[in-house]
N, C-alpha and C. Protein backbone atom coordinates (compact mmCIF):
# COMPACT_ATOMS: atom_id res chain seq x y z
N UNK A 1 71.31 247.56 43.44
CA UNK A 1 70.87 247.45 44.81
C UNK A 1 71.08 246.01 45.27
N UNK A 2 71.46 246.20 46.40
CA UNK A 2 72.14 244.79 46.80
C UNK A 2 70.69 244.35 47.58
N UNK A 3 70.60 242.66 47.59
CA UNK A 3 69.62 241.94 48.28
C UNK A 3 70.11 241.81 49.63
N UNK A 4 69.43 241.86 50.59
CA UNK A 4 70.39 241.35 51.80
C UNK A 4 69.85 240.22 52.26
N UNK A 5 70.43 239.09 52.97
CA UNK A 5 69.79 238.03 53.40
C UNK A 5 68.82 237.62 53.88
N UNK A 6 67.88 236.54 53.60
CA UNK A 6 66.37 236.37 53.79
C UNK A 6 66.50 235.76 55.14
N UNK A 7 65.29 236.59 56.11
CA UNK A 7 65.39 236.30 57.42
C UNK A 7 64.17 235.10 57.61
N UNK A 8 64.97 234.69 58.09
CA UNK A 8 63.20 233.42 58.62
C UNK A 8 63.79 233.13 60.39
N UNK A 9 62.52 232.90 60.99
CA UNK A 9 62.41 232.58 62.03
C UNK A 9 61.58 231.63 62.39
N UNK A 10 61.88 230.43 62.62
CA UNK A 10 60.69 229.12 63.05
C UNK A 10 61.30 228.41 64.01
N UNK A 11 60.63 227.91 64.54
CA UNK A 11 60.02 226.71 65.78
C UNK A 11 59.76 225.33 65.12
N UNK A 12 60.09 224.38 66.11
CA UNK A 12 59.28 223.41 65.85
C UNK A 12 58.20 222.81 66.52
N UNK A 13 58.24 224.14 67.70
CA UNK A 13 56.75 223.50 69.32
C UNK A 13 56.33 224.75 69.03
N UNK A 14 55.23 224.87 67.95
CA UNK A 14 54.24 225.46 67.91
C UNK A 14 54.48 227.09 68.05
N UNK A 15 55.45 227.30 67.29
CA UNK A 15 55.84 228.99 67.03
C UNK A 15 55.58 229.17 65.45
N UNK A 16 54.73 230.56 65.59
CA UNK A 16 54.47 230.64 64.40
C UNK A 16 56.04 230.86 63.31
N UNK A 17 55.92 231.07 61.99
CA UNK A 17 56.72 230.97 61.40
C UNK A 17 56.65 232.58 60.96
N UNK A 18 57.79 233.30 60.62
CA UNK A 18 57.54 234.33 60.28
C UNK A 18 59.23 234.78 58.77
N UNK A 19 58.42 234.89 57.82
CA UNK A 19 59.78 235.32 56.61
C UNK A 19 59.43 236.42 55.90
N UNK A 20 60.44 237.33 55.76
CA UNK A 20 60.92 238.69 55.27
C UNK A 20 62.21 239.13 55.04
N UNK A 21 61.73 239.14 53.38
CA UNK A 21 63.00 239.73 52.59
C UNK A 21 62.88 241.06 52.51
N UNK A 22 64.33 241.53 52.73
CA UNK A 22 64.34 243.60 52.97
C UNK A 22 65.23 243.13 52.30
N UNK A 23 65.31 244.68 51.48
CA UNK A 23 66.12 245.45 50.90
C UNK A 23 67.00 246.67 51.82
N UNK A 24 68.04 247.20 51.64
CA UNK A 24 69.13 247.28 52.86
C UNK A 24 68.61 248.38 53.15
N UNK A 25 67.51 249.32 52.72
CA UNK A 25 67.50 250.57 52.96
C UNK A 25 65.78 250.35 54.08
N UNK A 26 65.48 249.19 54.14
CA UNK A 26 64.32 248.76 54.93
C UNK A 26 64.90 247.76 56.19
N UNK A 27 66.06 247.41 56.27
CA UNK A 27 66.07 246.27 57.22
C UNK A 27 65.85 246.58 58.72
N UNK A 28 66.47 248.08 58.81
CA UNK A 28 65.95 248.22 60.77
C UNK A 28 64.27 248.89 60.76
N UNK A 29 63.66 249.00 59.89
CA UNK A 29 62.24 249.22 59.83
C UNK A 29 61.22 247.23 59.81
N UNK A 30 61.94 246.70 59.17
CA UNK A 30 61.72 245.99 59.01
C UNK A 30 61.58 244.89 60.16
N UNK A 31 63.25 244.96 60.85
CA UNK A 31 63.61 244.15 61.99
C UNK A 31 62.73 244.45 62.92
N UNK A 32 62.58 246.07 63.44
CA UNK A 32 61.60 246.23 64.23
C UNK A 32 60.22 245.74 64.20
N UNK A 33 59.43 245.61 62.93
CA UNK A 33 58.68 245.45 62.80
C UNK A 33 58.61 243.98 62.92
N UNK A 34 59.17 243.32 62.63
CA UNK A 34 58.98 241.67 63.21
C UNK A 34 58.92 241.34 64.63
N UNK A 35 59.69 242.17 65.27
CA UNK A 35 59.92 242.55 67.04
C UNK A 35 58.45 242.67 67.25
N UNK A 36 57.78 243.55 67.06
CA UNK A 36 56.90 244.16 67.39
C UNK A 36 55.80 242.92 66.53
N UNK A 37 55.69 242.31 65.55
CA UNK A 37 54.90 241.34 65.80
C UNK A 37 54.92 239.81 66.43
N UNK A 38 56.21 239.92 66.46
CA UNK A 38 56.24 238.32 67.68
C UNK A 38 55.82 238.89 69.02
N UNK A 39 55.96 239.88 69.57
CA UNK A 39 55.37 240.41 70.68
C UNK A 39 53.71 240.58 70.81
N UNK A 40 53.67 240.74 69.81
CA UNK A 40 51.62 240.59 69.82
C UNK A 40 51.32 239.17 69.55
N UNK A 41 52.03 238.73 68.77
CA UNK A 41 51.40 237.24 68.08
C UNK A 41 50.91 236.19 69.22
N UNK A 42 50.26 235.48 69.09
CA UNK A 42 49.36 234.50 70.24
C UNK A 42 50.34 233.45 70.28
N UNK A 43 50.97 233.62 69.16
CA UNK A 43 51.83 231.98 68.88
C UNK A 43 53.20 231.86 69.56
N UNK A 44 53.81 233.50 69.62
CA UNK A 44 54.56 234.12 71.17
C UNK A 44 54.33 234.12 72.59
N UNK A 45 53.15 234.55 72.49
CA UNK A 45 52.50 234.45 74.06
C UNK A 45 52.40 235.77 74.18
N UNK A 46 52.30 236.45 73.20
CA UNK A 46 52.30 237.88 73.31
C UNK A 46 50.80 238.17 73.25
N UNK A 47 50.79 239.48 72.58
CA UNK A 47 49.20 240.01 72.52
C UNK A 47 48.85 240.86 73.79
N UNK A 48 47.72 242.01 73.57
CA UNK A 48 47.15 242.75 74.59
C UNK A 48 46.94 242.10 75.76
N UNK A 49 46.59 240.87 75.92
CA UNK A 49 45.98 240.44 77.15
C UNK A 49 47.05 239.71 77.75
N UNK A 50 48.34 239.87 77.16
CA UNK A 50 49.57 239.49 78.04
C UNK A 50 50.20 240.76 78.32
N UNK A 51 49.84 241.77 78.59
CA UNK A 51 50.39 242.61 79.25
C UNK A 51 49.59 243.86 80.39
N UNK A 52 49.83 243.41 81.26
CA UNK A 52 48.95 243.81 82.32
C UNK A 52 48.78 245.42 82.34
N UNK A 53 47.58 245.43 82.11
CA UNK A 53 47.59 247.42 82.63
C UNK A 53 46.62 248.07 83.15
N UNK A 54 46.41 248.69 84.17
CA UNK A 54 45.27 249.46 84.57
C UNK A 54 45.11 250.65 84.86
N UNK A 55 44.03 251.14 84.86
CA UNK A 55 43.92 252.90 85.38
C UNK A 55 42.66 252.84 86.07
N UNK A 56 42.05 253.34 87.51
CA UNK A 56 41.17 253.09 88.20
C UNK A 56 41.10 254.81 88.91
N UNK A 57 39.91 255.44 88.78
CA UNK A 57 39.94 256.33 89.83
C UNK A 57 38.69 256.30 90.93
N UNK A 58 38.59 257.43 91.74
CA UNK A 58 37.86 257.00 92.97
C UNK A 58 36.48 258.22 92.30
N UNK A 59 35.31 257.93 92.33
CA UNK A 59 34.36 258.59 91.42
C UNK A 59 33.74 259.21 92.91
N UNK A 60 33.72 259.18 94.23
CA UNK A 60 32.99 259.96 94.91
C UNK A 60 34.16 260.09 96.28
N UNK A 61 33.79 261.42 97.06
CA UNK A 61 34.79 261.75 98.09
C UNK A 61 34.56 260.73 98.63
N UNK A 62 35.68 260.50 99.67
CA UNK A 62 35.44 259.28 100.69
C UNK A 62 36.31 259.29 102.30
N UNK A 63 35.77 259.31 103.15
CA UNK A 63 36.47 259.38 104.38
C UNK A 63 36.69 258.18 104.80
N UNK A 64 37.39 257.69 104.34
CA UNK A 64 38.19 255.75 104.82
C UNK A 64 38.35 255.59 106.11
N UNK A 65 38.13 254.29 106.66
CA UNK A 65 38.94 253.76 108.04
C UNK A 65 39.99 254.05 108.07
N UNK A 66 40.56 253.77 109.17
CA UNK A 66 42.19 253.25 109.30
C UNK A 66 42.21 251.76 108.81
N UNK A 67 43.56 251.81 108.60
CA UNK A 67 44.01 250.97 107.33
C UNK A 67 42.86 250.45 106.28
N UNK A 68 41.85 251.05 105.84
CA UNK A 68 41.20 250.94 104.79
C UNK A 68 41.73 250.56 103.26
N UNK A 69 41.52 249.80 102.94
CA UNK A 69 42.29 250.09 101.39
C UNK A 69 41.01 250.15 100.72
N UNK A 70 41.57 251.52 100.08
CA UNK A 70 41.30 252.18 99.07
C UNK A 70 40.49 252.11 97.79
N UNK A 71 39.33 251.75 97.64
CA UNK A 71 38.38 251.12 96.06
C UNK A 71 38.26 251.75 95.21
N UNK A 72 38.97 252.12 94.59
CA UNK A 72 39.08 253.02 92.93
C UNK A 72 38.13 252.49 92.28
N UNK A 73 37.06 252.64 91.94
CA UNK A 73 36.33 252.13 91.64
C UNK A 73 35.69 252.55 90.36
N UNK A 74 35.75 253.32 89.48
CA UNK A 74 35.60 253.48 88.23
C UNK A 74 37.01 253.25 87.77
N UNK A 75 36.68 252.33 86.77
CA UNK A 75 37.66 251.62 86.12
C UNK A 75 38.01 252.20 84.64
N UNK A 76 38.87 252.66 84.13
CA UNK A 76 39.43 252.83 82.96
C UNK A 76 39.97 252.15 82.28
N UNK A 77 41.02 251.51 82.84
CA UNK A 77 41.41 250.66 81.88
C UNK A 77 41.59 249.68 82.72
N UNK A 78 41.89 248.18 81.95
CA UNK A 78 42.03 246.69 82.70
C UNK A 78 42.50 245.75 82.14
N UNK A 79 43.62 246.23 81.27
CA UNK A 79 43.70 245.27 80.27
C UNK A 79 44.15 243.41 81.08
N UNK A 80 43.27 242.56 80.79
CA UNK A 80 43.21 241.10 81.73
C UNK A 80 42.59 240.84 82.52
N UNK A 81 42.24 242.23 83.11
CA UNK A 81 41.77 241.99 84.08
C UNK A 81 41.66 241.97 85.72
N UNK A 82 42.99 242.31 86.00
CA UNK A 82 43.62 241.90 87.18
C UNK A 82 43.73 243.16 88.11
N UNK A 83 43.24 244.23 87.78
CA UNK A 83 42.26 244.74 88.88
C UNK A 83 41.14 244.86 89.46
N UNK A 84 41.10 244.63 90.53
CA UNK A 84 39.47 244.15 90.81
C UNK A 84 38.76 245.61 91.61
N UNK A 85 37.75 246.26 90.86
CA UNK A 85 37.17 247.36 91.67
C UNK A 85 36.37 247.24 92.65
N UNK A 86 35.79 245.96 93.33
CA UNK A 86 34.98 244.91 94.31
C UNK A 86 36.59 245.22 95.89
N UNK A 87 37.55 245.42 95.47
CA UNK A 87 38.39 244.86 96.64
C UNK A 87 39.48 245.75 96.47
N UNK A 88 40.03 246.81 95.20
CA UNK A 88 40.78 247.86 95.29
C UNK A 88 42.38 247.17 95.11
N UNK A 89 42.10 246.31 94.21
CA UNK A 89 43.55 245.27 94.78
C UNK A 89 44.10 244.60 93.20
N UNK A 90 45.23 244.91 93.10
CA UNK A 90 45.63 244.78 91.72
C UNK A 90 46.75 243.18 91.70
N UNK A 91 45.95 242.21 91.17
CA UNK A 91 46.64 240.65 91.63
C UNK A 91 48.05 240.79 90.44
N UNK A 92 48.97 240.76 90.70
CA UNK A 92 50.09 240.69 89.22
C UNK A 92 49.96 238.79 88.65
N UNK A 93 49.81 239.55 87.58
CA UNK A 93 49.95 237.69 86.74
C UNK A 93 50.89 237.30 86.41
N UNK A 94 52.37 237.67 86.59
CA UNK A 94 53.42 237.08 85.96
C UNK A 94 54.48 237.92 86.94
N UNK A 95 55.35 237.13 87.19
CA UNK A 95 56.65 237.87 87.64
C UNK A 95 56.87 239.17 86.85
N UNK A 96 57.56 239.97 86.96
CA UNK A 96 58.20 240.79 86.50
C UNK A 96 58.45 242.35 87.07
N UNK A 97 59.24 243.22 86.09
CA UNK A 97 58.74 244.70 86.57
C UNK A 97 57.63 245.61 86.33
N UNK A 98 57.26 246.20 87.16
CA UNK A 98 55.80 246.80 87.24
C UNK A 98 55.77 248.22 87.37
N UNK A 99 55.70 249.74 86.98
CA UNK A 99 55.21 250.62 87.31
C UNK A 99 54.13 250.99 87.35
N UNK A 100 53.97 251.16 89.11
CA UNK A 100 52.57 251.77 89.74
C UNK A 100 52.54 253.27 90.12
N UNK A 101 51.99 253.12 90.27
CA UNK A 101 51.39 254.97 90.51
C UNK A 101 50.08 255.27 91.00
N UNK A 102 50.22 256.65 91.86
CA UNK A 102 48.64 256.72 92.46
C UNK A 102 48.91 258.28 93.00
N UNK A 103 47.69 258.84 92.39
CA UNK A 103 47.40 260.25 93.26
C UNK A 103 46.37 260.24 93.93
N UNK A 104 46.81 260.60 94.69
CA UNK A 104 45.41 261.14 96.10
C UNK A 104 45.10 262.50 96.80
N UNK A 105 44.21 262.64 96.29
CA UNK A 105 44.02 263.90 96.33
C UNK A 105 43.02 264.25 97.96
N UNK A 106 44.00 265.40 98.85
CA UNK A 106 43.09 265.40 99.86
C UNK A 106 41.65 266.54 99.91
N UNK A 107 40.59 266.62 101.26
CA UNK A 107 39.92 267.21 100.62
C UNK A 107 40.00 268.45 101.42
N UNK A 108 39.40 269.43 101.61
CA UNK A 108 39.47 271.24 102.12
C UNK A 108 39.79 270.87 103.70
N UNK A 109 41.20 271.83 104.25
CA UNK A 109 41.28 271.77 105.20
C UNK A 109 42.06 270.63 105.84
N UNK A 110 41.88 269.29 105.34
CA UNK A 110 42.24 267.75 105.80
C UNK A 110 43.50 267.81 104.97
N UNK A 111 44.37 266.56 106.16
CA UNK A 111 45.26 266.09 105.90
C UNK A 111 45.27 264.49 105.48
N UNK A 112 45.89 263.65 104.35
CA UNK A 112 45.66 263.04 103.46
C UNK A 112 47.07 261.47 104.04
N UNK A 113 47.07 260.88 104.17
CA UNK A 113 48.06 260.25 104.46
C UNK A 113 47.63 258.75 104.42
N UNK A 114 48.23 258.10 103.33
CA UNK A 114 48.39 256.74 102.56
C UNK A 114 49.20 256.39 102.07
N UNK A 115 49.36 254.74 101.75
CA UNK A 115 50.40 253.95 101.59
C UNK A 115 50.01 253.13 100.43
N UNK A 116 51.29 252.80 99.69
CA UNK A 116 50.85 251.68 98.55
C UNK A 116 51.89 250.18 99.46
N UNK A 117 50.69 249.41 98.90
CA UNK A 117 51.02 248.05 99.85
C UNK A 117 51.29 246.76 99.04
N UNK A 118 51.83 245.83 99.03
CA UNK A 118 52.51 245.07 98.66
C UNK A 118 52.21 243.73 99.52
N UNK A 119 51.67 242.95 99.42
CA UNK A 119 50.96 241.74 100.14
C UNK A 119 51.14 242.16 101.91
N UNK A 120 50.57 243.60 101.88
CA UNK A 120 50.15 244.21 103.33
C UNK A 120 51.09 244.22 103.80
N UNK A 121 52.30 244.72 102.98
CA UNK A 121 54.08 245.37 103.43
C UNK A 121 54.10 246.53 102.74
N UNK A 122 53.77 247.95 103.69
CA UNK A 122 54.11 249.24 103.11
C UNK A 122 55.25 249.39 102.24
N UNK A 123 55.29 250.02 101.37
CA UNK A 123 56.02 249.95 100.27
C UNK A 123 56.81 251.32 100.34
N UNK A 124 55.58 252.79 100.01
CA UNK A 124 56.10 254.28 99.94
C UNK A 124 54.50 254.28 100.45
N UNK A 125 54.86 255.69 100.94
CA UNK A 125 53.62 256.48 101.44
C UNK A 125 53.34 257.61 100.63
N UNK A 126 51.56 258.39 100.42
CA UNK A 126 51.60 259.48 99.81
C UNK A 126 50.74 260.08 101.43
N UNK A 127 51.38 261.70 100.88
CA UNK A 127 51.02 262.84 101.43
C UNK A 127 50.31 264.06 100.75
N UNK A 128 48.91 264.29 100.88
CA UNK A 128 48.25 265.63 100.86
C UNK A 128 47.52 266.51 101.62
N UNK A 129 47.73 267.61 101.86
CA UNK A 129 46.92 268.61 102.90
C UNK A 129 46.21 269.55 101.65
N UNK A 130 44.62 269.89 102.44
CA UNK A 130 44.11 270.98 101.44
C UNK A 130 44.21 271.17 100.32
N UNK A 131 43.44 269.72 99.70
CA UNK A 131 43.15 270.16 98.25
C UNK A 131 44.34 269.42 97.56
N UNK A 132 45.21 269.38 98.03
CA UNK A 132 47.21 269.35 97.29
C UNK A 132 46.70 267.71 97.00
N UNK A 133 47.76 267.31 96.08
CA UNK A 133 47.91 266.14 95.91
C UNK A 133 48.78 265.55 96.15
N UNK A 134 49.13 264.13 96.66
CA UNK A 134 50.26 263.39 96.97
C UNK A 134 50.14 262.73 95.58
N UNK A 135 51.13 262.11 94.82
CA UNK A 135 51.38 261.71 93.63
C UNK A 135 53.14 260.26 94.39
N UNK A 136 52.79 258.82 93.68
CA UNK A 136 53.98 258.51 93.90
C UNK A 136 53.50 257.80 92.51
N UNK A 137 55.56 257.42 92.18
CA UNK A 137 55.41 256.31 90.54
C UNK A 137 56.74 255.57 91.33
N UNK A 138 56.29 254.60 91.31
CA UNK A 138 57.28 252.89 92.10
C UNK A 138 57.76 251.96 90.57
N UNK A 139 58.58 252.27 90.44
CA UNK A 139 58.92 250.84 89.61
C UNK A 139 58.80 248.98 91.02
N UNK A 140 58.16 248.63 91.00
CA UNK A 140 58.32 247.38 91.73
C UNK A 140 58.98 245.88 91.11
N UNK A 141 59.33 245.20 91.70
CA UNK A 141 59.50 243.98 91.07
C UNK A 141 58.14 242.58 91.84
N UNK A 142 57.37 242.43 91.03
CA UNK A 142 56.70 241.51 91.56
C UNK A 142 56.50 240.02 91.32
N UNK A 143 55.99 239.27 92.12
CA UNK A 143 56.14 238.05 91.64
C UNK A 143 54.16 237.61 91.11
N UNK A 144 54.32 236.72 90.34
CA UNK A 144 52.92 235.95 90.32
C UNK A 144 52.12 235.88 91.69
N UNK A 145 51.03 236.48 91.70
CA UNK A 145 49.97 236.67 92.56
C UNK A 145 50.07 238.19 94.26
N UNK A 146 51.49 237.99 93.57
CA UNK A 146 51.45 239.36 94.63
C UNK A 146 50.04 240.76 94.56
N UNK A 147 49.90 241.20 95.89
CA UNK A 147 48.49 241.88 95.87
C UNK A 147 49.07 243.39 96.01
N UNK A 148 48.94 244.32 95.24
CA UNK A 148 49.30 245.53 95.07
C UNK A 148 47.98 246.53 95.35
N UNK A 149 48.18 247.24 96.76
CA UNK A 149 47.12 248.07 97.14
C UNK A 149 46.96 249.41 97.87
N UNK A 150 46.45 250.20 97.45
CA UNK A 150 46.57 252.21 98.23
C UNK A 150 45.78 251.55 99.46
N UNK A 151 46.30 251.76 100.76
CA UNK A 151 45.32 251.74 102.05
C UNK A 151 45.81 253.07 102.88
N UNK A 152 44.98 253.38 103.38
CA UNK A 152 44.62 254.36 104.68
C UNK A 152 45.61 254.17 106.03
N UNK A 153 46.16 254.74 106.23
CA UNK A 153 47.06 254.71 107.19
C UNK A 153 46.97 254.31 108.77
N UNK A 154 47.39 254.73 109.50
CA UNK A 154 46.48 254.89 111.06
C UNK A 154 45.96 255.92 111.60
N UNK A 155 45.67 257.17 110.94
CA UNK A 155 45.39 258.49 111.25
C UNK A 155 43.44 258.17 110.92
N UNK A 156 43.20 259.23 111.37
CA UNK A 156 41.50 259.07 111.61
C UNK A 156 40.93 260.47 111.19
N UNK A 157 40.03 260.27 110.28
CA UNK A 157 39.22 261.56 110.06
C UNK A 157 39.60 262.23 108.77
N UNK A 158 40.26 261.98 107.92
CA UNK A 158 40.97 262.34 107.00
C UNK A 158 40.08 261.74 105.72
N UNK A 159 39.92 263.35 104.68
CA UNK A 159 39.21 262.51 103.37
C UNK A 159 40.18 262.52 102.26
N UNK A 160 39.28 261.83 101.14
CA UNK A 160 39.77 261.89 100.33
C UNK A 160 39.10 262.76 98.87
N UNK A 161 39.65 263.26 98.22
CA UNK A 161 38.92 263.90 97.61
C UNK A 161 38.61 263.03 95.74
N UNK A 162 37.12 262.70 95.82
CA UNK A 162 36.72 261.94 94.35
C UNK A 162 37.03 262.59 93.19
N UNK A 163 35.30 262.71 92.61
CA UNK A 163 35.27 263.29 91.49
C UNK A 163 36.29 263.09 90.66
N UNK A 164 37.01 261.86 90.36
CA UNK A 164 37.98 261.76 89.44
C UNK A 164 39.35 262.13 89.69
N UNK A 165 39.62 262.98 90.77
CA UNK A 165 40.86 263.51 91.27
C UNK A 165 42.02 262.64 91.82
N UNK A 166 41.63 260.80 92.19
CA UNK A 166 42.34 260.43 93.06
C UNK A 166 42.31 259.40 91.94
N UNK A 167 43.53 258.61 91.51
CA UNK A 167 43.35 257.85 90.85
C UNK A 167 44.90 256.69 91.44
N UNK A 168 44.58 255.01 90.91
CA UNK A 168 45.76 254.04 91.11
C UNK A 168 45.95 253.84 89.71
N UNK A 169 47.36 253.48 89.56
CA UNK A 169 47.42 252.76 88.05
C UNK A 169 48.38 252.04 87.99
N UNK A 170 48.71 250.88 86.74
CA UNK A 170 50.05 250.30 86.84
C UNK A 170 50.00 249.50 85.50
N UNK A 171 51.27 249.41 85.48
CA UNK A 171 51.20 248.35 83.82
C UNK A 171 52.65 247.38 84.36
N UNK A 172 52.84 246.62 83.31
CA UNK A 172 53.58 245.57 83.07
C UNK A 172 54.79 246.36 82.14
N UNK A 173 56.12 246.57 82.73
CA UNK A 173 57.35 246.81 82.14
C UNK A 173 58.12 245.65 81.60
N UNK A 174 58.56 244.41 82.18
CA UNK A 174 59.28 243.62 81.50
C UNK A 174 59.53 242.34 82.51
């Protein structure tokens, strides 16, 4: 069995050091697996709390203003932090690509009509009548501090339906 060459990877500004010898029948298990820990490691800049993610839904019906945005307000997930359930408004911490998503669910009878917003620049709109759900998934490109938010349209009288049915979400792609 042949040895295959010893991998090392180091820095000299404060990157951790990382060495692993594979054997040829381990090296793309292996390779991956170093991938996948410089990506968590702190000494990367990696780790859970560098990668933005949330899931928020709306816990009671709600009949919004016009242009209301939207307070999902039971929170599921948050990884950082950077949704705020006080203001319905998801701050991005780092440039990059983002998939968001949001269902809204309307309630008996009513027609449902909202927008996902982008520092208060409509982006896509969702649509539900009776019960139905509007569902959108946006890949976006955002920059540091951009404000990502579901608001209420200009139509009047229109609910939304809670109980867990209406939910925003989004994570950090690359």
């Amino acid at each position: 069995m042949a040895i295959l060459p010893l991998l090392i990877m180091t820095s000299l500004n404060n990157i951790c050091d990382f060495t692993f010898i594979t054997t040829e029948n381990e090296i793309v298990e292996d390779l991956l697996n170093v991938i996948f820990k410089l990506k968590k490691s702190k000494c990367y800049g990696g780790g859970q709390t560098s990668i933005p993610a949330f899931t928020a839904t709306l816990s009671k019906d709600l009949t919004p203003q016009i242009n209301e945005i939207i307070i999902f307000d039971s929170v599921k997930t948050n990884v950082g932090g950077h949704y705020s359930s006080s203001t319905g408004i998801f701050t991005s911490p780092r440039n990059g690509l983002y998939m968001i998503s949001a269902t809204m669910r309307s309630t008996a009878t009513k027609h449902l009509h909202c927008e996902l917003m982008v520092n208060e620049v409509m982006k896509v709109k969702i649509f539900g009548t009776n019960y139905s759900t509007g569902t959108i998934n946006v890949v976006l490109l955002l920059k540091t501090g951009d404000k990502v938010s579901i608001k209420k349209d200009h139509r009047s009288g229109e609910g939304i339906l809670g109980r867990e049915w209406s939910m925003f979400s989004g994570y950090f792609i690359a």
